[in-house]
N, C-alpha and C. Protein backbone atom coordinates (compact mmCIF):
# COMPACT_ATOMS: atom_id res chain seq x y z
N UNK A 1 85.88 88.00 131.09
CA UNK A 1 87.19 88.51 131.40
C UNK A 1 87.51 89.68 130.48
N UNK A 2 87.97 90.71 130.63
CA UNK A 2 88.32 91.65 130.04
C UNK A 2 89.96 91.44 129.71
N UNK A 3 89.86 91.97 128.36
CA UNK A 3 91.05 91.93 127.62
C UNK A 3 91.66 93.00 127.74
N UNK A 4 92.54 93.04 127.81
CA UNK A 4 93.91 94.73 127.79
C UNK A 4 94.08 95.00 126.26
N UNK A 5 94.07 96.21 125.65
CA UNK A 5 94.55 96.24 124.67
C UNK A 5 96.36 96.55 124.44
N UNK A 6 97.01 95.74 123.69
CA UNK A 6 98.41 96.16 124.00
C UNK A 6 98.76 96.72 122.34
N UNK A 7 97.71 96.94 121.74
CA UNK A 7 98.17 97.29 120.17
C UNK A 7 97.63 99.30 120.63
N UNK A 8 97.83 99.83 119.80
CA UNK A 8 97.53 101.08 119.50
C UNK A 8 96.59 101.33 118.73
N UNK A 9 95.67 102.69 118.58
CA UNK A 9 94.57 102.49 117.59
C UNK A 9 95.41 103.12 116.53
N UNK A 10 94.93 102.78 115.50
CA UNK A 10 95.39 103.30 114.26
C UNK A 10 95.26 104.70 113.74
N UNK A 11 95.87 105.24 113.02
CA UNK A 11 95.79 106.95 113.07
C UNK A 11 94.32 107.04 112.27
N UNK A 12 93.88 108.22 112.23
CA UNK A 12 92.61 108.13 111.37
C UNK A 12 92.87 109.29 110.19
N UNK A 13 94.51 109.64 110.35
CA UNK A 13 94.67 110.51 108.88
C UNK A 13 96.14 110.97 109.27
N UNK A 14 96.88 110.96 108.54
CA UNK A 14 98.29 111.03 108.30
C UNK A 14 98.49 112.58 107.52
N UNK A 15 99.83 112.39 107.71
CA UNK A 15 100.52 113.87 106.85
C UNK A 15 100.85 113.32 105.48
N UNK A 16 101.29 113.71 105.07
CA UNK A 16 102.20 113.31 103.55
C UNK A 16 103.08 112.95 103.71
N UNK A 17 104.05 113.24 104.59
CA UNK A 17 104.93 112.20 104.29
C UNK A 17 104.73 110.62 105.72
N UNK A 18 103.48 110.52 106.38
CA UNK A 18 103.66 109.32 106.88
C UNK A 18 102.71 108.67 106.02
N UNK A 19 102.01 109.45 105.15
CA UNK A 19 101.04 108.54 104.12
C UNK A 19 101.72 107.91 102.90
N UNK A 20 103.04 108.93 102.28
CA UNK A 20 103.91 108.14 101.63
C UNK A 20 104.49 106.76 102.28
N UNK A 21 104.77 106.95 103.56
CA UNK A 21 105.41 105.67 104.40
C UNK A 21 104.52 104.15 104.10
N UNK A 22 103.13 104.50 105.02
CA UNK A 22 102.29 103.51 104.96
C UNK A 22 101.37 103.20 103.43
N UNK A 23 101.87 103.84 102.32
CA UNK A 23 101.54 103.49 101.03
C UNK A 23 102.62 103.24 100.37
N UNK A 24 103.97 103.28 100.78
CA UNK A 24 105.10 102.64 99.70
C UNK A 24 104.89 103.73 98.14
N UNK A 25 103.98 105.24 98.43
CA UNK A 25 104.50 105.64 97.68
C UNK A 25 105.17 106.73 97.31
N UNK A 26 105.60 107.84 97.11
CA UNK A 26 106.34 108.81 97.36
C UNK A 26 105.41 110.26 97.74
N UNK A 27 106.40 111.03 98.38
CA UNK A 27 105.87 112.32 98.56
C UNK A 27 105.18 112.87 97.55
N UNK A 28 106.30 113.13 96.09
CA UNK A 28 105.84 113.81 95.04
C UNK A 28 104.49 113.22 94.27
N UNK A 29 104.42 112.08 94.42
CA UNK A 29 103.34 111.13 93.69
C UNK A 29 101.60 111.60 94.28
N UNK A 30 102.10 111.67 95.59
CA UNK A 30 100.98 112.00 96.56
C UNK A 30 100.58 113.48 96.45
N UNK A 31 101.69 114.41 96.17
CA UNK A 31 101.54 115.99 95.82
C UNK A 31 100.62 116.06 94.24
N UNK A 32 101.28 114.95 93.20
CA UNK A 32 100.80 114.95 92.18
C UNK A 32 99.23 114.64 92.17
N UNK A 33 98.91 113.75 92.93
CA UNK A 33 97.60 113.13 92.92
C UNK A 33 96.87 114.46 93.86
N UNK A 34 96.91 114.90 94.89
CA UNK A 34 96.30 116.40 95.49
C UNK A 34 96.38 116.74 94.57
N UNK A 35 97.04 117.69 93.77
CA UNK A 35 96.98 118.77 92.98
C UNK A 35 95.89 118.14 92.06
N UNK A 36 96.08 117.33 91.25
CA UNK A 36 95.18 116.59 90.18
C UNK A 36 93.57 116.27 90.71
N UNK A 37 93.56 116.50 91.84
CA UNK A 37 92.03 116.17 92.57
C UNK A 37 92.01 114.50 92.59
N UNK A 38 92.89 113.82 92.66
CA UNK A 38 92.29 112.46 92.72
C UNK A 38 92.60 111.87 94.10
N UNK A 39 93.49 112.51 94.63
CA UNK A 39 93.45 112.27 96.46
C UNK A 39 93.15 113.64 97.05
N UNK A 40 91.81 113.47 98.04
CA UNK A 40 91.51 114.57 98.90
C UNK A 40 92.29 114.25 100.25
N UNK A 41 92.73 115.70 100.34
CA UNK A 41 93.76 116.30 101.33
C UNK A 41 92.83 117.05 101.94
N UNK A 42 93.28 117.72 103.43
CA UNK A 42 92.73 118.96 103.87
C UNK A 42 93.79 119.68 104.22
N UNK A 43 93.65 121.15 104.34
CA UNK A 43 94.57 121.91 104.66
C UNK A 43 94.46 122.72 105.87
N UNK A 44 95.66 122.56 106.83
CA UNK A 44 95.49 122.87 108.20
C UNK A 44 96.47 123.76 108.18
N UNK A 45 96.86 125.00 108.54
CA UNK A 45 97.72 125.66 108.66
C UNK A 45 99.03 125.59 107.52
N UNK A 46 99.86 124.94 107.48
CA UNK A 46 100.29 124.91 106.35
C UNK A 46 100.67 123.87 106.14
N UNK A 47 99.85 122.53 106.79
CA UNK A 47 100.25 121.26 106.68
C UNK A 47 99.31 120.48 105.75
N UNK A 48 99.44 119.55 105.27
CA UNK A 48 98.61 118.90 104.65
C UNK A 48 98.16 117.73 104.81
N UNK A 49 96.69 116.90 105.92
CA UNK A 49 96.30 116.11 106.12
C UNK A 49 95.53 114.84 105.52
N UNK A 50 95.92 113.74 105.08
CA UNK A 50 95.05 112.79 104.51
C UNK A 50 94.88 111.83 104.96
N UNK A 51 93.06 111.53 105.15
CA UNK A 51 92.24 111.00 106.18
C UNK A 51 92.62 109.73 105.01
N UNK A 52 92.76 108.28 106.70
CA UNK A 52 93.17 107.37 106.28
C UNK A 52 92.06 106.97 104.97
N UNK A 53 90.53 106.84 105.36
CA UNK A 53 89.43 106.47 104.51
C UNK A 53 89.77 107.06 103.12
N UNK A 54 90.67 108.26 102.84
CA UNK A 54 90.70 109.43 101.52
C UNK A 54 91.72 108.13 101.10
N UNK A 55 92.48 108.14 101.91
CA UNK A 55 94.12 107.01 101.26
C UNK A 55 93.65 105.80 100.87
N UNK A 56 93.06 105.06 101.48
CA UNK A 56 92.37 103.96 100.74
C UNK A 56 91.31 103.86 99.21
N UNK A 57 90.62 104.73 99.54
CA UNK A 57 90.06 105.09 98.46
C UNK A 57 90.54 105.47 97.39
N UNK A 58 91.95 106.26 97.80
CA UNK A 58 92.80 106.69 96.10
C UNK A 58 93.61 105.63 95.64
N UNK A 59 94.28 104.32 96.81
CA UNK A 59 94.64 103.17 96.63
C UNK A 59 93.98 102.35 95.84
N UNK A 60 92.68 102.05 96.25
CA UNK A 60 91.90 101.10 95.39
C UNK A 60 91.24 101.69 93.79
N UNK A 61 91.49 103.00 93.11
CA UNK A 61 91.15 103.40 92.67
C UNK A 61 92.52 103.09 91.61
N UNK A 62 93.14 103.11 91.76
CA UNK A 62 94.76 103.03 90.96
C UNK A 62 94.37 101.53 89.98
N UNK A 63 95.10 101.26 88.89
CA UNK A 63 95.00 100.81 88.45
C UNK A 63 95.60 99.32 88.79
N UNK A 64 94.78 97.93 87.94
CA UNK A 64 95.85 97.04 89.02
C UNK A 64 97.05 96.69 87.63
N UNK A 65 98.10 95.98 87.84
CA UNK A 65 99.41 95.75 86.81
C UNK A 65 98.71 94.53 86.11
C-alpha cells in the first residue's frame, strides 16, 4: 500500500533569520559566528544562506553548559 506523505520535506538551508528561528539563537550571534568563520554561510546576491548540514555542525560544535 502506498503511503501519502502529509508532512513537508524539510528545507535543506535557511536564511539568517529562519536559522535564528529553528536554532533559538539570534540574528547577531549567527552574524558573529559568519564573520568569525565558525558557521559557513554562502552568499547569494545579497542574501545570506545557511545549509541546514553547516547549522548543525556549528550547533554541535558549541560548547555543552
Amino acid at each position: 500500500m502506498h503511503k501519502s506523505r502529509t508532512a513537508e520535506a524539510e528545507p535543506i538551508a535557511f536564511s539568517v533569520p529562519e536559522a535564528a528561528k529553528v536554532s533559538s539563537l539570534g540574528q547577531t550571534s549567527l552574524y558573529k559566528a559568519i564573520k568569525e568563520k565558525k558557521l559557513h554561510a554562502i552568499k547569494y546576491g545579497t542574501r545570506r544562506i545557511i545549509r541546514r548540514i553547516d547549522l548543525e555542525a556549528f550547533l554541535k560544535s558549541l560548547p555543552a553548559s
